[in-house]
C-alpha atoms as a PDB file:
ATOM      1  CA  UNK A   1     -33.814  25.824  16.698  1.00  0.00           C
ATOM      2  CA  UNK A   2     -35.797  26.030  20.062  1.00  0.00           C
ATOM      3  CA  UNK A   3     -38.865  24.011  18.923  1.00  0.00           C
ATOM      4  CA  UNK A   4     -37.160  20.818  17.762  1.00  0.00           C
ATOM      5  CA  UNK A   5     -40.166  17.931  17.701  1.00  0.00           C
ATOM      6  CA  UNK A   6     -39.859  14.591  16.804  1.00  0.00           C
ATOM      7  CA  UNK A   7     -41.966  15.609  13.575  1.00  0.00           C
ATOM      8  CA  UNK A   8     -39.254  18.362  12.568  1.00  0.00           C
ATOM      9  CA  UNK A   9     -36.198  16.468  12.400  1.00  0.00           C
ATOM     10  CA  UNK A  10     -38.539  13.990  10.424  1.00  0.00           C
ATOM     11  CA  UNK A  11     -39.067  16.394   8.333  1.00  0.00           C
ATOM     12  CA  UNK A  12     -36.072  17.215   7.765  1.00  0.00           C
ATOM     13  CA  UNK A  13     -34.534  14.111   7.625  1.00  0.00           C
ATOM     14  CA  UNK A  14     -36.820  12.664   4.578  1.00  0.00           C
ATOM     15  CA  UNK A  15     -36.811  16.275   2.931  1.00  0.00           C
ATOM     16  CA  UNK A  16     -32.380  16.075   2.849  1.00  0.00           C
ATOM     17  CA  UNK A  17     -31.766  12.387   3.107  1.00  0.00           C
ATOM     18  CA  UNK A  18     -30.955  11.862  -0.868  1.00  0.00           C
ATOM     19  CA  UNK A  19     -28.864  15.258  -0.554  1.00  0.00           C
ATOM     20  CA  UNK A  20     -26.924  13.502   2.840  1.00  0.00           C
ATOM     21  CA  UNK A  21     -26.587  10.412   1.417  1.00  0.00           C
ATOM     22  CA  UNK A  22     -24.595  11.872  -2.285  1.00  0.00           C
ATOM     23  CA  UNK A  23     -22.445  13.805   0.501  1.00  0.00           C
ATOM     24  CA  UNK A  24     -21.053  10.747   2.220  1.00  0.00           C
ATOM     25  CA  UNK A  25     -20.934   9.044  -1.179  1.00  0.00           C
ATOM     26  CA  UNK A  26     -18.728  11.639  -2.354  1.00  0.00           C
ATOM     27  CA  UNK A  27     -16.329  10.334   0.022  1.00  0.00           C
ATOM     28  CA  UNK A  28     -16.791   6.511   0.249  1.00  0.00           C
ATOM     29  CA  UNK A  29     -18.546   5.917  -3.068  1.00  0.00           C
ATOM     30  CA  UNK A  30     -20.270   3.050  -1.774  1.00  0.00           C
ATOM     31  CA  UNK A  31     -23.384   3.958  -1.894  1.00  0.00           C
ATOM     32  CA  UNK A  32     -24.827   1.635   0.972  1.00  0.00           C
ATOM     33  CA  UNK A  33     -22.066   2.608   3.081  1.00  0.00           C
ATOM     34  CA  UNK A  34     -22.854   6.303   2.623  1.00  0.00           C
ATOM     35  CA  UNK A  35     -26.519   5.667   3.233  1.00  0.00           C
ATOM     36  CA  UNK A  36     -25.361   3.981   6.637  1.00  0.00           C
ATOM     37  CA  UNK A  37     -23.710   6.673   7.678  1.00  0.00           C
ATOM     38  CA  UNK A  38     -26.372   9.539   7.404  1.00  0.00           C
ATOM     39  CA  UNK A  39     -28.635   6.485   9.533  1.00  0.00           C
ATOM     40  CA  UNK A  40     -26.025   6.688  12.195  1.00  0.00           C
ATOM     41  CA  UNK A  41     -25.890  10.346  12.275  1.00  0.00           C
ATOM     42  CA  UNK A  42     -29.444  10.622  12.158  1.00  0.00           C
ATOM     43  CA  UNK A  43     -29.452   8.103  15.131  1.00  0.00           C
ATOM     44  CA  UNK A  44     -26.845  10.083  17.126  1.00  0.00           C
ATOM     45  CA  UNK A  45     -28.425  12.996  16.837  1.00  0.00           C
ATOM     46  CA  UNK A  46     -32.009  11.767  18.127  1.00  0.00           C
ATOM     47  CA  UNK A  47     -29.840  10.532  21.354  1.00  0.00           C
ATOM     48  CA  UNK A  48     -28.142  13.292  21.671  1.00  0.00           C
ATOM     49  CA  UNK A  49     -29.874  15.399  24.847  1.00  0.00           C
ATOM     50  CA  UNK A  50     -28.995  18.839  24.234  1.00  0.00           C
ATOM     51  CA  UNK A  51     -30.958  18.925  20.800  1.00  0.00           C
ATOM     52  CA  UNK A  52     -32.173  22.463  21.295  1.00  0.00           C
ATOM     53  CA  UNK A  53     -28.842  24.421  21.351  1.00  0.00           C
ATOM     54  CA  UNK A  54     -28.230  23.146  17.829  1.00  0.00           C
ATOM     55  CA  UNK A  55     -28.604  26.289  15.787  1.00  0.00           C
ATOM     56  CA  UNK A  56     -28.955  25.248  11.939  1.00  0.00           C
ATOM     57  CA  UNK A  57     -29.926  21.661  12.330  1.00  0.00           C
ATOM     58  CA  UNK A  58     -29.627  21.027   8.321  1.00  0.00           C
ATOM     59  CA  UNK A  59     -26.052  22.365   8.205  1.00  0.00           C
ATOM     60  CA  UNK A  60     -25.293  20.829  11.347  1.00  0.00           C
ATOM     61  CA  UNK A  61     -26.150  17.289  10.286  1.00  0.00           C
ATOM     62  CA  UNK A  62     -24.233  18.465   6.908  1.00  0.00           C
ATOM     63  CA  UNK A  63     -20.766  18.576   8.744  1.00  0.00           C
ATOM     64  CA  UNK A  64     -21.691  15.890  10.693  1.00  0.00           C
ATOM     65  CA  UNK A  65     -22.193  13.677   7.904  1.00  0.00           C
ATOM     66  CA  UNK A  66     -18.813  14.866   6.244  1.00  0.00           C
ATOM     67  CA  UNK A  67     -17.151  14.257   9.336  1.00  0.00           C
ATOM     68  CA  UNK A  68     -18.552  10.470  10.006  1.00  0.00           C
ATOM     69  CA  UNK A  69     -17.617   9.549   6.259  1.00  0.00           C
ATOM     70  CA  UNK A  70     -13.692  10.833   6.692  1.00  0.00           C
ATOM     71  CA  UNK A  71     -13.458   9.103   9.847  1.00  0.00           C
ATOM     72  CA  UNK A  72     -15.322   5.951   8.252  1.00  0.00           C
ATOM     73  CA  UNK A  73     -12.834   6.366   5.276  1.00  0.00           C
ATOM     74  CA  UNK A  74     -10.173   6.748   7.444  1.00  0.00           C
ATOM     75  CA  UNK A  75     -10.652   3.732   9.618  1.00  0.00           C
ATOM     76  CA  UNK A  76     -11.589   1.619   6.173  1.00  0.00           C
ATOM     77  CA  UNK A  77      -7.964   2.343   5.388  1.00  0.00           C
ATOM     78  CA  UNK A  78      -6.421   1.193   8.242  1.00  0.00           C
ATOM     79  CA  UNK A  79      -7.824  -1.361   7.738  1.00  0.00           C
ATOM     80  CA  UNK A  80      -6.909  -2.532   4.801  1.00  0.00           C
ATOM     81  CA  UNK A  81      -3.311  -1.504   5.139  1.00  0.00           C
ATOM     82  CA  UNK A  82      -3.480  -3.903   8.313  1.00  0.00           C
ATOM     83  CA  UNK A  83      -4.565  -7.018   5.679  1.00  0.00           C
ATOM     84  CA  UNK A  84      -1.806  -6.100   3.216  1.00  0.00           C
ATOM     85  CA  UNK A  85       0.569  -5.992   6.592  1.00  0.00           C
ATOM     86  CA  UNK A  86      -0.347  -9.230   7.636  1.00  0.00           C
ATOM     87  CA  UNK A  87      -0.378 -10.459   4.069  1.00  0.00           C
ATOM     88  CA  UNK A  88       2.951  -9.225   3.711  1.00  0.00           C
ATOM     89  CA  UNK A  89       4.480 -11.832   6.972  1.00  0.00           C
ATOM     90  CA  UNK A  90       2.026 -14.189   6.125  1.00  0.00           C
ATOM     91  CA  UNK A  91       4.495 -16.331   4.363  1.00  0.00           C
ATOM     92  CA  UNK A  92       4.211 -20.481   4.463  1.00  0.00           C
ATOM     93  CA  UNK A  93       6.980 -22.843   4.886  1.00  0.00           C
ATOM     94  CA  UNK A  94       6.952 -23.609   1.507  1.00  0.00           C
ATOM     95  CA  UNK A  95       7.571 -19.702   0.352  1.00  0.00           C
ATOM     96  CA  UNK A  96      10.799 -19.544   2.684  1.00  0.00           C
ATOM     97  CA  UNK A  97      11.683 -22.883   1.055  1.00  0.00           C
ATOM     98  CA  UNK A  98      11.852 -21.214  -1.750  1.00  0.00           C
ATOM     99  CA  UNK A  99      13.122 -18.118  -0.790  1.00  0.00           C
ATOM    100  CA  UNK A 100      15.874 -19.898   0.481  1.00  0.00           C
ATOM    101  CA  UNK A 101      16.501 -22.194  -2.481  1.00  0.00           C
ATOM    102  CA  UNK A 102      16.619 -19.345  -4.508  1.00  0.00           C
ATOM    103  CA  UNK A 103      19.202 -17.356  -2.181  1.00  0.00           C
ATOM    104  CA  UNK A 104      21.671 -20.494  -2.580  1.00  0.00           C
ATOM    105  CA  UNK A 105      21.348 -20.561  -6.220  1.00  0.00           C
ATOM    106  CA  UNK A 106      22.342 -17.113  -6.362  1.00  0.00           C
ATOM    107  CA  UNK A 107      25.015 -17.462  -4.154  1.00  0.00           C
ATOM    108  CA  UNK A 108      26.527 -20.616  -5.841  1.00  0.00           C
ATOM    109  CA  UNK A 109      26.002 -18.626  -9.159  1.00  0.00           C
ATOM    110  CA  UNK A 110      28.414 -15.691  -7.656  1.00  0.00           C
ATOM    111  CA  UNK A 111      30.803 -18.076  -6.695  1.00  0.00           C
ATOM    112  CA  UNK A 112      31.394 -19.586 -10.046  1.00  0.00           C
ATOM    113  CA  UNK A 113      32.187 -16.258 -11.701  1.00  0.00           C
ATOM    114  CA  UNK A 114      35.769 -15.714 -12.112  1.00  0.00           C
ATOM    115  CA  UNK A 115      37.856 -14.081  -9.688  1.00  0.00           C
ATOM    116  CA  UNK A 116      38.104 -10.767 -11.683  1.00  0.00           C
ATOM    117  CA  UNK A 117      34.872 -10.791 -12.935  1.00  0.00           C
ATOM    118  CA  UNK A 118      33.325 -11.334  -9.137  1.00  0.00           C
ATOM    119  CA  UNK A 119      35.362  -8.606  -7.857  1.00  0.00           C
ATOM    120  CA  UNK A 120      34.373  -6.011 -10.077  1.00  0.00           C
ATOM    121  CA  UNK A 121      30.005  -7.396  -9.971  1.00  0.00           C
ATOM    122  CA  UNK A 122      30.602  -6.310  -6.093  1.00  0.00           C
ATOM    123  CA  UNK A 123      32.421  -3.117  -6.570  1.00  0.00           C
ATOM    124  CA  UNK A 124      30.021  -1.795  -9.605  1.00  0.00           C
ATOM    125  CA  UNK A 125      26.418  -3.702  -8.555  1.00  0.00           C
ATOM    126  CA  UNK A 126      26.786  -4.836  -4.981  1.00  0.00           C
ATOM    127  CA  UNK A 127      28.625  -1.737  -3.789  1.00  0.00           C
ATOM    128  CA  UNK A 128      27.026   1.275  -6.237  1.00  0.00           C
ATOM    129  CA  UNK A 129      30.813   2.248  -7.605  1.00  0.00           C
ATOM    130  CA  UNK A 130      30.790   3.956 -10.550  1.00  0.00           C
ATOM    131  CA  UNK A 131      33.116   1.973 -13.871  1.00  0.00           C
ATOM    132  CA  UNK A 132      35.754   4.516 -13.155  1.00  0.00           C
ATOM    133  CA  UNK A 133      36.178   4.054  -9.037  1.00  0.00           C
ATOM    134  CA  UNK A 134      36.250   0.481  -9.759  1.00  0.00           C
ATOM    135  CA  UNK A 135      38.926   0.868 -12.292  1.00  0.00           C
ATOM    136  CA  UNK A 136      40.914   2.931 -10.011  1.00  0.00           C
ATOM    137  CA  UNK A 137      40.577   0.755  -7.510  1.00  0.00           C
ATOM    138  CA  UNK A 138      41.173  -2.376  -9.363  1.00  0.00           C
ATOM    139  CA  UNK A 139      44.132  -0.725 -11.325  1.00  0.00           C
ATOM    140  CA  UNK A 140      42.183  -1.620 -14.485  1.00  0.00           C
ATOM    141  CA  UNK A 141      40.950   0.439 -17.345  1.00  0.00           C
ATOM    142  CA  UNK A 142      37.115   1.409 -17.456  1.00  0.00           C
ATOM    143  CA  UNK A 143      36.801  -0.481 -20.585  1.00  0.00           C
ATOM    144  CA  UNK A 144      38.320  -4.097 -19.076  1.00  0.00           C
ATOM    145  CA  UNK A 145      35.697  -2.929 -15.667  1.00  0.00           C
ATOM    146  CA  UNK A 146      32.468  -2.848 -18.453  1.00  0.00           C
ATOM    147  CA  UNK A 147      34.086  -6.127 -20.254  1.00  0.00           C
ATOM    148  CA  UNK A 148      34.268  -8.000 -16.754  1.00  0.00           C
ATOM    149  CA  UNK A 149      31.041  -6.697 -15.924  1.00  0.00           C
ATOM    150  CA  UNK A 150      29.492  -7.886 -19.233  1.00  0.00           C
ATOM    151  CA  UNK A 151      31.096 -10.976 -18.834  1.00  0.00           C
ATOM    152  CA  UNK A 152      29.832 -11.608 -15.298  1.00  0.00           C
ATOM    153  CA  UNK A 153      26.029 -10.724 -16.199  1.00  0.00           C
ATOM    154  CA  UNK A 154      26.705 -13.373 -19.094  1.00  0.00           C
ATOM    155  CA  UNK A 155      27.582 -16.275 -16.757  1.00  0.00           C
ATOM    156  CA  UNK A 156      25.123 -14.795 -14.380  1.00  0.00           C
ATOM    157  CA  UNK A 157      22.277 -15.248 -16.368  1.00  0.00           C
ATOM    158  CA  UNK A 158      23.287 -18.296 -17.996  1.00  0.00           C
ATOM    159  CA  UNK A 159      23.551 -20.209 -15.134  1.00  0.00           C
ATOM    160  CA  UNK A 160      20.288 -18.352 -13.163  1.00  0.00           C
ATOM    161  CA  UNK A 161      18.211 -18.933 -16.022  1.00  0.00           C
ATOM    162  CA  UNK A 162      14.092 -18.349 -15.627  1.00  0.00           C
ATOM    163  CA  UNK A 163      12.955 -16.700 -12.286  1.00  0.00           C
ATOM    164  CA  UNK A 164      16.348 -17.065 -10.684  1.00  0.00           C
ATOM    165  CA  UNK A 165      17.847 -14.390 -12.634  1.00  0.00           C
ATOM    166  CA  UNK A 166      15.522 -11.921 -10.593  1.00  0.00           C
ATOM    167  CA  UNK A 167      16.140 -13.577  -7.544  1.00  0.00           C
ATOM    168  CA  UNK A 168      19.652 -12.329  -7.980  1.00  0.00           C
ATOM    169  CA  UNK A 169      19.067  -8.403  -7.454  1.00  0.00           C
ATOM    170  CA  UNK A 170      16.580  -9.412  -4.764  1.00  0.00           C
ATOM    171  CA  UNK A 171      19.300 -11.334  -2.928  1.00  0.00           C
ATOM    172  CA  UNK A 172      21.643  -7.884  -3.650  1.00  0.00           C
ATOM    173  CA  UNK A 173      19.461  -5.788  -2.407  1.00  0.00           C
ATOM    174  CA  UNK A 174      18.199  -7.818   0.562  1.00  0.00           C
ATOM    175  CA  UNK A 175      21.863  -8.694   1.682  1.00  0.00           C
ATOM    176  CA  UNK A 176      24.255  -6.198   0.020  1.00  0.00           C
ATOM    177  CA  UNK A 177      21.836  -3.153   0.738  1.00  0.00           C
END
């Protein structure tokens, strides 16, 4: 388009601006935001100074429209994964309180289990061993392994009762893992 006025890309801006603006929506659904968008393309394009190489100004603004919407979209999510980042470490005193609270009740809760009973919650939960590696290498049978076990998740949750009882295969996994 050679003969690009001021009065053309009017023109065609009020004739496609609904059309533009359901584009971008497509991508951000938010309407407002879309609608933004096509303005700033609109605006970019009136500043831009070689106007008249532009060969199909309506397609044109088309891709430039889908373009500005993915990058909007894109930076939107950045964004947000940056709040739930800092959300994430943003953790008071009083959470690592506790946190840590929570770890020691876990870890006196471990310590009361009996000897056998310990040994084979490490080797089957803490450690990932299968009932019959941990009866090998206790020199047990598979069924005393899944009685101990049994007996240990008993006490366990006896004495980790509520919320604590979670805490326990978040302190495995944190530590052990």
């Amino acid at each position: 388009m050679k003969n690009l006025t001021e009065d053309t890309i009017k023109g065609i801006f009020v004739k496609h601006y609904q059309e533009w603006c359901v584009l971008s929506f497509t991508f951000l659904h938010n309407m407002p935001e879309a609608e933004d968008v096509v303005q700033d393309v609109m605006v970019k394009l009136l500043t831009k100074k070689d106007l008249h190489t532009i060969e199909n100004l309506p397609s044109y603004i088309k891709v430039s429209i889908r373009n500005a919407s993915l990058l909007k979209l894109k930076s939107g999510q950045k964004v947000r994964r940056l709040d739930e980042t800092i959300y994430l470490y943003d953790t008071s005193y009083e959470q690592e309180l506790i946190e840590k609270e929570g770890k020691l009740k876990v870890q006196n809760a471990l310590n009361i289990l009996p000897e056998q009973s310990k040994r084979v919650f490490e080797l089957c939960v803490i450690e990932g061993l299968q009932y019959k590696n941990t009866a090998d290498v206790l020199g047990i049978s598979t069924n005393t392994v899944k009685y101990h076990l049994k007996k240990a998740f008993k006490i366990l949750r006896h004495n980790l009762s509520g919320s604590y009882f979670f805490s326990l295969f978040v302190v495995i996994t944190t530590f052990f893992c």
